[in-house]
PDB file of N, CA and C in Angstrom:
ATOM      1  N   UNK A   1      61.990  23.646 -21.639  1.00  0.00           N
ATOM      2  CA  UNK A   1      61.945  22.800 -22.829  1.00  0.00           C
ATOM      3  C   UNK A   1      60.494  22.464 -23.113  1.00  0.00           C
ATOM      4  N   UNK A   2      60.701  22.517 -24.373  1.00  0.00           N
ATOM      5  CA  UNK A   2      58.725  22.079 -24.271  1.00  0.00           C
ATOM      6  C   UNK A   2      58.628  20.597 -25.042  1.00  0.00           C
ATOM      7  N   UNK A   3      57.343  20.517 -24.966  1.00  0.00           N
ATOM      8  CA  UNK A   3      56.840  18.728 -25.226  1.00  0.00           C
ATOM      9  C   UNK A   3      57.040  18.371 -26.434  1.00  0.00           C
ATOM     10  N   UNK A   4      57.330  19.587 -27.355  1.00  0.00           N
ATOM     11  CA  UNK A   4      57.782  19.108 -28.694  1.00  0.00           C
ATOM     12  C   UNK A   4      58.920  18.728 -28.616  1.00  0.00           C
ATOM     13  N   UNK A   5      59.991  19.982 -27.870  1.00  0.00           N
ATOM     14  CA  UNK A   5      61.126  19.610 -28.674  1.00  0.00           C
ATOM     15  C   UNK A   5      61.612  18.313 -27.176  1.00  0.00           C
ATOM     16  N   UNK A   6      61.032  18.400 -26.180  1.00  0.00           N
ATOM     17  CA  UNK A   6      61.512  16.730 -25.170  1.00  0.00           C
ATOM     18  C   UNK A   6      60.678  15.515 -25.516  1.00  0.00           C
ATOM     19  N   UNK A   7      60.202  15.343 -26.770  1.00  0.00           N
ATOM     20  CA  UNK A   7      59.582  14.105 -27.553  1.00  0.00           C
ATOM     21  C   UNK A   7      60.545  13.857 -28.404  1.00  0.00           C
ATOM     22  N   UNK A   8      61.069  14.994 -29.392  1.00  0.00           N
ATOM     23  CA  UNK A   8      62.023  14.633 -30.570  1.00  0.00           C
ATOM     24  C   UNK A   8      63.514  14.446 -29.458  1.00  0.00           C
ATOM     25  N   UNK A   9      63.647  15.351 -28.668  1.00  0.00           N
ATOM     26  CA  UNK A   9      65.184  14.216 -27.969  1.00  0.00           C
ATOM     27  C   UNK A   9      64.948  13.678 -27.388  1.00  0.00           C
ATOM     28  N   UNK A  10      63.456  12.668 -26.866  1.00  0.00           N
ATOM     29  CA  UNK A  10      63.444  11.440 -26.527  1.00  0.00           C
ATOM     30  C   UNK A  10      63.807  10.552 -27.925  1.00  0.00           C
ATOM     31  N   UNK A  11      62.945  10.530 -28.630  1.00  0.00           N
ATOM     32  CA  UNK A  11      62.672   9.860 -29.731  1.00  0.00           C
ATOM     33  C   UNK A  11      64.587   9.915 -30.419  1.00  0.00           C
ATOM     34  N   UNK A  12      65.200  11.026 -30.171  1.00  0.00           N
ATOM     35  CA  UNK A  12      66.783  10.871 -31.065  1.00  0.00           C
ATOM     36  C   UNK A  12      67.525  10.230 -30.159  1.00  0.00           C
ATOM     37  N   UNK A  13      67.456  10.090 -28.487  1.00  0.00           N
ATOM     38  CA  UNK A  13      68.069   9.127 -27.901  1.00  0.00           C
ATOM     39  C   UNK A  13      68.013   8.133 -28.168  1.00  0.00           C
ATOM     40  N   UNK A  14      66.210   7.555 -28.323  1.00  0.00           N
ATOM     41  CA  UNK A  14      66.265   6.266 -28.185  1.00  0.00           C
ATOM     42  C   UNK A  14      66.976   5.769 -29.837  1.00  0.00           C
ATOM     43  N   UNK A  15      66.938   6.248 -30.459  1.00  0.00           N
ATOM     44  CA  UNK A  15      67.600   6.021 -31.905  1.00  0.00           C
ATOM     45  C   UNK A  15      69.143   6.196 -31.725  1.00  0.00           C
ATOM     46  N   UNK A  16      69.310   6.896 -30.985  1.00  0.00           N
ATOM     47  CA  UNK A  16      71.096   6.939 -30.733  1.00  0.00           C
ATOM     48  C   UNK A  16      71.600   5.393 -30.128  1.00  0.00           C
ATOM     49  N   UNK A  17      71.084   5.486 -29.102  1.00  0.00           N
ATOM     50  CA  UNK A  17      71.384   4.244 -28.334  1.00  0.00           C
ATOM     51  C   UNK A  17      70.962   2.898 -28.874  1.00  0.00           C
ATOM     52  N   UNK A  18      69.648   2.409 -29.375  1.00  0.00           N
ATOM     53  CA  UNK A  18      69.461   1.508 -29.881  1.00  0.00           C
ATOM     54  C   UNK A  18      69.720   1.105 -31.834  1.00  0.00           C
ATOM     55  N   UNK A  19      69.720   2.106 -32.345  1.00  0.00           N
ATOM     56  CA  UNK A  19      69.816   2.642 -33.822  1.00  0.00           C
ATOM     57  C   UNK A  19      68.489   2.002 -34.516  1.00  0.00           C
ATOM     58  N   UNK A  20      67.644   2.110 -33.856  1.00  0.00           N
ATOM     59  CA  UNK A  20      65.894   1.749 -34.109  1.00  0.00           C
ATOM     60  C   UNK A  20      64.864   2.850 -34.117  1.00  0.00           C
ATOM     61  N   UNK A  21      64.452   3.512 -34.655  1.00  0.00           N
ATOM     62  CA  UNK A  21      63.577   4.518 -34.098  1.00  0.00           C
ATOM     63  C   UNK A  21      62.161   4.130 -33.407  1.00  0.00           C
ATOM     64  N   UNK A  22      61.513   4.461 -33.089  1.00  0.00           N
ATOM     65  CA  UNK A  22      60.347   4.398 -32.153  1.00  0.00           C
ATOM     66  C   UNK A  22      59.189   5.317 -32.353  1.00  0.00           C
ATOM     67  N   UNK A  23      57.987   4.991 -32.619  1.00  0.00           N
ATOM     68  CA  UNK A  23      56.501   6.327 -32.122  1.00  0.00           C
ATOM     69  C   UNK A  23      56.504   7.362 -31.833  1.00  0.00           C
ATOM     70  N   UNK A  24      56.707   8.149 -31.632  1.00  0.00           N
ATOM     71  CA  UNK A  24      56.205   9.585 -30.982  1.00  0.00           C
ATOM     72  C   UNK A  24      55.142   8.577 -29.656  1.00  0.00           C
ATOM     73  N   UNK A  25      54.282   8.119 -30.749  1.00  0.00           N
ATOM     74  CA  UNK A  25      52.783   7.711 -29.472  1.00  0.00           C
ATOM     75  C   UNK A  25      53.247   6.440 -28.640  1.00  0.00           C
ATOM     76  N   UNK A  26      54.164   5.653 -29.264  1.00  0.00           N
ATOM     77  CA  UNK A  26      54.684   4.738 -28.293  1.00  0.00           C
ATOM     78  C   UNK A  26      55.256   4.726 -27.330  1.00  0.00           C
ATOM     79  N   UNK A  27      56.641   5.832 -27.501  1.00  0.00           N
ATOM     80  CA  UNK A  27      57.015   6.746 -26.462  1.00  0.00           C
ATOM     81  C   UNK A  27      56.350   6.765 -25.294  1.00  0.00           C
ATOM     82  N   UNK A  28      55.024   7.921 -25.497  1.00  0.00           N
ATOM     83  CA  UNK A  28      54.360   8.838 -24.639  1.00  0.00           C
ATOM     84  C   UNK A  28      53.082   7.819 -24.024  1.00  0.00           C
ATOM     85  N   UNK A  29      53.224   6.627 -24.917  1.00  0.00           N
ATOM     86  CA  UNK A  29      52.156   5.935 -23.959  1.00  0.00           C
ATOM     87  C   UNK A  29      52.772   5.063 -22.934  1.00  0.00           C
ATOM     88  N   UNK A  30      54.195   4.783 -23.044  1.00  0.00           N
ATOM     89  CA  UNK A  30      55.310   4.388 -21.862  1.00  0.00           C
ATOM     90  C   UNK A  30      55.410   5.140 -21.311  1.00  0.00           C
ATOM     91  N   UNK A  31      55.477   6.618 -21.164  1.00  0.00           N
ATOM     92  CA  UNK A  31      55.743   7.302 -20.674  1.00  0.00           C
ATOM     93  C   UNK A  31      54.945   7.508 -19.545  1.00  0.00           C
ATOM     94  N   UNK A  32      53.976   7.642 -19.994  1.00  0.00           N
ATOM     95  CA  UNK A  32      52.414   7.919 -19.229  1.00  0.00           C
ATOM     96  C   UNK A  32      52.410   6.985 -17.811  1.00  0.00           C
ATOM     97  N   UNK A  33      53.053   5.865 -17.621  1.00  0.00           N
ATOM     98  CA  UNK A  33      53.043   5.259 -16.884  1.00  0.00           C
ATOM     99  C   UNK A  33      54.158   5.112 -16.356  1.00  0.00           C
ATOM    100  N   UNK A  34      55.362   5.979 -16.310  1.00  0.00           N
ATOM    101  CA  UNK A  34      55.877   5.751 -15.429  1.00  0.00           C
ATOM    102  C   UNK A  34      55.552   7.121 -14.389  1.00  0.00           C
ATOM    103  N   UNK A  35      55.945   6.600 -12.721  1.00  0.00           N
ATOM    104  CA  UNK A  35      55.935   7.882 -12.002  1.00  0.00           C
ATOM    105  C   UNK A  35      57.372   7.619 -11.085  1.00  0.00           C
ATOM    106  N   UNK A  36      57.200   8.905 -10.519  1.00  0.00           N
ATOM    107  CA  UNK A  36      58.496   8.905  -9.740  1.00  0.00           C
ATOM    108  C   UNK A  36      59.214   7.204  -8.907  1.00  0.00           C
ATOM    109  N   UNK A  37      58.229   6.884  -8.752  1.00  0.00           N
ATOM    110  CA  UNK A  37      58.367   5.333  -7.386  1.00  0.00           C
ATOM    111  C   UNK A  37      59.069   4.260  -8.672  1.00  0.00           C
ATOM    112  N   UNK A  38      58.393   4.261  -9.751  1.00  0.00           N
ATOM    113  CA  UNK A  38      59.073   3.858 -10.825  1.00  0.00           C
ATOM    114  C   UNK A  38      60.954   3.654 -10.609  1.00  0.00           C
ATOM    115  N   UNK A  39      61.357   4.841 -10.153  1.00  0.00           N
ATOM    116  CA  UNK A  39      62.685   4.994 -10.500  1.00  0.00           C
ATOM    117  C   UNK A  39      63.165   4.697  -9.359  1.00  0.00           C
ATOM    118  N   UNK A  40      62.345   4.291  -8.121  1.00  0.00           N
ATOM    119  CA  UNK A  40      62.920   3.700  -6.957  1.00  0.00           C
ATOM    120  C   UNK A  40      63.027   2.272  -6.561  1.00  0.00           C
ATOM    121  N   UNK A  41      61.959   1.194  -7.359  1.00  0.00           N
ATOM    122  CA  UNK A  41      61.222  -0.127  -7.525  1.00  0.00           C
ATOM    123  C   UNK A  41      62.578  -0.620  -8.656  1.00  0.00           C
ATOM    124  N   UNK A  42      63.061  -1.438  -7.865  1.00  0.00           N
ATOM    125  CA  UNK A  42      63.680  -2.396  -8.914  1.00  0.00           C
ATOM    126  C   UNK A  42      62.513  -3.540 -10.010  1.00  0.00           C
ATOM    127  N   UNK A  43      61.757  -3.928  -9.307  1.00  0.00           N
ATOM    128  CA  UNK A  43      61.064  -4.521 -10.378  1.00  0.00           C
ATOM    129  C   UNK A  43      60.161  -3.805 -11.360  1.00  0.00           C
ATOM    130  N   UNK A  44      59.817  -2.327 -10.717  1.00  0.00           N
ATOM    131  CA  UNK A  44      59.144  -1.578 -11.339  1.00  0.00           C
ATOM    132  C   UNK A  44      60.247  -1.121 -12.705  1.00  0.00           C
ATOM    133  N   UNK A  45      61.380  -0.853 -12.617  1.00  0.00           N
ATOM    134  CA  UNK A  45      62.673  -0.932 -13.060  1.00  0.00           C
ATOM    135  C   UNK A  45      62.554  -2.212 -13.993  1.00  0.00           C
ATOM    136  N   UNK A  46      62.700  -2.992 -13.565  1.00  0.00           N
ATOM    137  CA  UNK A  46      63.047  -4.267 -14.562  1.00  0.00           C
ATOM    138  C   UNK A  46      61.613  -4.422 -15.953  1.00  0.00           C
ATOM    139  N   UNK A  47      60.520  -4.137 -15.275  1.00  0.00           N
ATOM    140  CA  UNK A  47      59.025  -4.000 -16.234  1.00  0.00           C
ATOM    141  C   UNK A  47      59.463  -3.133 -17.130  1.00  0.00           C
ATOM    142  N   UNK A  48      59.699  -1.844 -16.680  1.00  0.00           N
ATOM    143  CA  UNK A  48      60.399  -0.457 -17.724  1.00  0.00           C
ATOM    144  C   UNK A  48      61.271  -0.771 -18.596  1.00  0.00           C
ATOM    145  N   UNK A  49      61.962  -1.750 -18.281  1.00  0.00           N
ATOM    146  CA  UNK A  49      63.256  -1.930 -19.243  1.00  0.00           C
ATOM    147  C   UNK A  49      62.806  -2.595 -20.099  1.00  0.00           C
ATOM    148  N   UNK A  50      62.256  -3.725 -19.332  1.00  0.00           N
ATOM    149  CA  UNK A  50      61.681  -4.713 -20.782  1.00  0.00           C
ATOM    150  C   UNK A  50      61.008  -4.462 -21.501  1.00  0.00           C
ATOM    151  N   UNK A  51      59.915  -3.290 -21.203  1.00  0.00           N
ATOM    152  CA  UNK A  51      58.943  -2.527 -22.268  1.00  0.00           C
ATOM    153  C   UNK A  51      59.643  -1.411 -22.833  1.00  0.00           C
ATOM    154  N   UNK A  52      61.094  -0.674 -22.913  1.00  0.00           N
ATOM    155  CA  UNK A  52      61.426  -0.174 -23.567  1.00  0.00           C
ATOM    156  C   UNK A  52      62.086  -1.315 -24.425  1.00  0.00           C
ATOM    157  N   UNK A  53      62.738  -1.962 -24.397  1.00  0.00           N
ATOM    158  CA  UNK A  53      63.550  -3.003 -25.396  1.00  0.00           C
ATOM    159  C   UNK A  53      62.370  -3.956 -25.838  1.00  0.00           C
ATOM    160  N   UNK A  54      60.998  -3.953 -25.607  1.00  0.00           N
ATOM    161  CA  UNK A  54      60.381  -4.242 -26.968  1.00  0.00           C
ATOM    162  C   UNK A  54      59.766  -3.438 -27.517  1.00  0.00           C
ATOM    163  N   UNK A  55      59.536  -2.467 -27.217  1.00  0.00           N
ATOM    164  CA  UNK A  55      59.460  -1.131 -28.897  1.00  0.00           C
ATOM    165  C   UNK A  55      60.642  -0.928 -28.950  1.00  0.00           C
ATOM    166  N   UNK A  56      61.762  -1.820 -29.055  1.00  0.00           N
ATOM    167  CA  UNK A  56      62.568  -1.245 -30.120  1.00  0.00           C
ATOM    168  C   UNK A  56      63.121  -3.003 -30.679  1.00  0.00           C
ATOM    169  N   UNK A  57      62.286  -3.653 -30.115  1.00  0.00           N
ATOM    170  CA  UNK A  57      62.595  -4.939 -30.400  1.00  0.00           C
ATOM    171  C   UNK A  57      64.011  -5.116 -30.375  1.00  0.00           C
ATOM    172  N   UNK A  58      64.347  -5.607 -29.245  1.00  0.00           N
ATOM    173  CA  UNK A  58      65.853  -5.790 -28.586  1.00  0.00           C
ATOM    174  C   UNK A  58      65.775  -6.580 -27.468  1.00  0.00           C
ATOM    175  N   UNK A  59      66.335  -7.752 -27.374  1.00  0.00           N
ATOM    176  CA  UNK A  59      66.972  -8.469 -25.957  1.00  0.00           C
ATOM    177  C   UNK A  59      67.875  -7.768 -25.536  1.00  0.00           C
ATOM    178  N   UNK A  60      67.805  -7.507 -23.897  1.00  0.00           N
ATOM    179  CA  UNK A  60      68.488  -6.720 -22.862  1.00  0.00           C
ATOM    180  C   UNK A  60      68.672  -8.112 -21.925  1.00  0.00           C
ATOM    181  N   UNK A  61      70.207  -8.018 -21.450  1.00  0.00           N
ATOM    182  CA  UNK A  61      70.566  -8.774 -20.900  1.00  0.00           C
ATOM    183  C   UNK A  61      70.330  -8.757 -19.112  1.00  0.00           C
ATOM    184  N   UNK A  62      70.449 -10.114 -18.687  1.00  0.00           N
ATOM    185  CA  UNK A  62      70.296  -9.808 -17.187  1.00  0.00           C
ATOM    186  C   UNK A  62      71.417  -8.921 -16.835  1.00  0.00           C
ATOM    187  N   UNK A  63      72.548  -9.019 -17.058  1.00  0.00           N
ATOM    188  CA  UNK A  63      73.882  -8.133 -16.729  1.00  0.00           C
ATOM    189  C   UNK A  63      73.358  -6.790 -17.481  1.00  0.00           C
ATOM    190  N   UNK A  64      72.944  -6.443 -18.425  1.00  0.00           N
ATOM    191  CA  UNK A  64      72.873  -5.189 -18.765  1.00  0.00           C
ATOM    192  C   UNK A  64      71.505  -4.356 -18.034  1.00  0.00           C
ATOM    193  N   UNK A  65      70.739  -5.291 -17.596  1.00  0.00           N
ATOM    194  CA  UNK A  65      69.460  -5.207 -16.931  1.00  0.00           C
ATOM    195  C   UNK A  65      70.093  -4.525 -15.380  1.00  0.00           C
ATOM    196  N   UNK A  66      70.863  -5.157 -14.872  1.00  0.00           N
ATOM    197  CA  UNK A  66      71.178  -4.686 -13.510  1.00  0.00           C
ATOM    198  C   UNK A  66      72.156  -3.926 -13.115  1.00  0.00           C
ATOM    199  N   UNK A  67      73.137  -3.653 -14.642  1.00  0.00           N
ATOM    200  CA  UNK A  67      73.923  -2.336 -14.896  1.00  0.00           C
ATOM    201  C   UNK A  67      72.862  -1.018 -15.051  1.00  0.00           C
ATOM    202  N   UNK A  68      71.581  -1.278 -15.765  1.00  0.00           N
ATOM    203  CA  UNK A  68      70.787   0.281 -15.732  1.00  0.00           C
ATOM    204  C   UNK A  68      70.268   0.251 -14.676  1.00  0.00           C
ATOM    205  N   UNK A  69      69.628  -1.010 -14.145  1.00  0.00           N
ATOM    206  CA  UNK A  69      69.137  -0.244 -12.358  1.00  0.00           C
ATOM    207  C   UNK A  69      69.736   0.391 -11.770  1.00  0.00           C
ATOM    208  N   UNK A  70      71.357  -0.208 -11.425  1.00  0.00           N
ATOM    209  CA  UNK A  70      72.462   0.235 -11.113  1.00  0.00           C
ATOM    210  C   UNK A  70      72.641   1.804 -11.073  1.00  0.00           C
ATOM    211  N   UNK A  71      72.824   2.070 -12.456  1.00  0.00           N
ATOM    212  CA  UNK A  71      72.882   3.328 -12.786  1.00  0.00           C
ATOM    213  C   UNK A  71      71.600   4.343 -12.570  1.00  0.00           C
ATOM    214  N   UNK A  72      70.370   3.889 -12.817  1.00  0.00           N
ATOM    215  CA  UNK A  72      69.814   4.846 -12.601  1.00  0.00           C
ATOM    216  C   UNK A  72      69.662   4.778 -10.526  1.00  0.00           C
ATOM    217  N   UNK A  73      69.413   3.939 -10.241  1.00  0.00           N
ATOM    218  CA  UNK A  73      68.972   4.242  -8.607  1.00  0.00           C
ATOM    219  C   UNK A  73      70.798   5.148  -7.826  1.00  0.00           C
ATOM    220  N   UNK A  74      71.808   4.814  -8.049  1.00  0.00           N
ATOM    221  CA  UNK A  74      72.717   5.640  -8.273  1.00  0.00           C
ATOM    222  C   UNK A  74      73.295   7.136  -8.441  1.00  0.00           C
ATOM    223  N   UNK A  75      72.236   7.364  -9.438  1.00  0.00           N
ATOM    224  CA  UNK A  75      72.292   8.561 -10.194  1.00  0.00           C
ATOM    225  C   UNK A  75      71.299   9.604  -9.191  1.00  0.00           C
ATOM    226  N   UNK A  76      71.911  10.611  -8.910  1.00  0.00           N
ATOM    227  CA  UNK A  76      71.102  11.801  -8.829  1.00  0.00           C
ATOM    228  C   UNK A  76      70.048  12.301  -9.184  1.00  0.00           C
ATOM    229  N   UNK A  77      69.513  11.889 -10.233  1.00  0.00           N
ATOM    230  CA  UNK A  77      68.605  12.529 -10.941  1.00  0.00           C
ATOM    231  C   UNK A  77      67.644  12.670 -10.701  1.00  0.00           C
ATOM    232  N   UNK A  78      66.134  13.701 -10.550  1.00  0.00           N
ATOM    233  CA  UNK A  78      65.090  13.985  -9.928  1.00  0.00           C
ATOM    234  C   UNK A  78      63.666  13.575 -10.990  1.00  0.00           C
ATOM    235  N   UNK A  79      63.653  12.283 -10.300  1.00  0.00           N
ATOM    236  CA  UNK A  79      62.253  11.160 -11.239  1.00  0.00           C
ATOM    237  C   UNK A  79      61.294  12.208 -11.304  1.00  0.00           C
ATOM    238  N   UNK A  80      61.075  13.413 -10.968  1.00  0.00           N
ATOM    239  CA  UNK A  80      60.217  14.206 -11.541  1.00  0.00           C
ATOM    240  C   UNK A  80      60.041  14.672 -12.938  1.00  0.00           C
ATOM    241  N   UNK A  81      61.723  14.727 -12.625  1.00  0.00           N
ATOM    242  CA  UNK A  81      61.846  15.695 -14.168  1.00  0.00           C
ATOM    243  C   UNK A  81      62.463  14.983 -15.358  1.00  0.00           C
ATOM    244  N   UNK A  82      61.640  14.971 -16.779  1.00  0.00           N
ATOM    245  CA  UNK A  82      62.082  14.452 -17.918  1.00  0.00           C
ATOM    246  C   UNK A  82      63.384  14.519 -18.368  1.00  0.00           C
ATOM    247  N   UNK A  83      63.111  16.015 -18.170  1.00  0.00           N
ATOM    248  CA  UNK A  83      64.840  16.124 -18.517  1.00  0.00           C
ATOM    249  C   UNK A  83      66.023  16.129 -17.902  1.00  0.00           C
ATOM    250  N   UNK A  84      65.807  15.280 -16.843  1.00  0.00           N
ATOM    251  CA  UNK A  84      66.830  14.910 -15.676  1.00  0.00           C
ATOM    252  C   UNK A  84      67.110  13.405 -16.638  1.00  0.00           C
ATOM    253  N   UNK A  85      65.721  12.701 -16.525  1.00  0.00           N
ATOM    254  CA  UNK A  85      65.925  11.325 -17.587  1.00  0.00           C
ATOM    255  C   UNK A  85      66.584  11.613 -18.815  1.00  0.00           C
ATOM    256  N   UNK A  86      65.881  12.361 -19.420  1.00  0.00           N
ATOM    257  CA  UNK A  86      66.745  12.826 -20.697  1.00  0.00           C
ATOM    258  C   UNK A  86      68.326  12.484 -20.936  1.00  0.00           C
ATOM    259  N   UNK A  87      68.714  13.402 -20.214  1.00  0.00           N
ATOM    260  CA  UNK A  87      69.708  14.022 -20.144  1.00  0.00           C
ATOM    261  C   UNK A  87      70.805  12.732 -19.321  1.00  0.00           C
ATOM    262  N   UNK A  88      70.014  11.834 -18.605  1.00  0.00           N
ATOM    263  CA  UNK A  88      71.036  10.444 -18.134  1.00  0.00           C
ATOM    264  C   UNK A  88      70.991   9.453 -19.400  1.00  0.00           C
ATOM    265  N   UNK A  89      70.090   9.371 -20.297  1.00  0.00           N
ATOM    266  CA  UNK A  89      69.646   8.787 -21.111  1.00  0.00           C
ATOM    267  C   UNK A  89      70.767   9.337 -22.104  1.00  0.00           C
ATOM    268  N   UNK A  90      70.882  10.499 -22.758  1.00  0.00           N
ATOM    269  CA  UNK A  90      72.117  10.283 -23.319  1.00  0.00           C
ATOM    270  C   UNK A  90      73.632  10.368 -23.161  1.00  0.00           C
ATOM    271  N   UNK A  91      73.744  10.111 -22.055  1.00  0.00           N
ATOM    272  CA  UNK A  91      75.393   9.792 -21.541  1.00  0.00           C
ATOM    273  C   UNK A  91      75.806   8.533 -21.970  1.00  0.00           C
TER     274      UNK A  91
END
């Protein structure tokens, strides 16, 4: 997959799920900072969340906050790869 087309199905998730669209550059400058340990750190986890739900300007609840940790530390998925996120991101 390349960086074009895993920007535009970042960018159509986050519009699926929130019905807000978002940057291209806002995206990728969140992006930039997360790394793998990210997806292992609950508080590193809880920072991520809250900086995705304000570019899209949205309150995320403590219960919905500890349903996505939940889910992602849970999940299989290999914090290397985007499109492992991707791809949990739109389920």
């Amino acid at each position: 997959m390349s960086g074009k087309d895993l920007s535009k199905d970042v960018l159509g998730a986050v519009k699926n799920k929130t019905g807000k669209s978002v940057s291209p550059k806002s995206i990728q400058k969140l992006a930039e900072t997360v790394q793998p340990s990210t997806m292992k750190s609950e508080e590193q986890l809880r920072q991520l969340i809250k900086q995705v739900a304000g570019l899209v300007n949205l309150n995320v609840s403590e219960e919905t906050t500890r349903e996505i940790i939940q889910a992602v530390k849970g999940s299989k998925i290999n914090p290397n790869s985007m499109e492992s996120l991707l791809k949990m991101m739109k389920k």
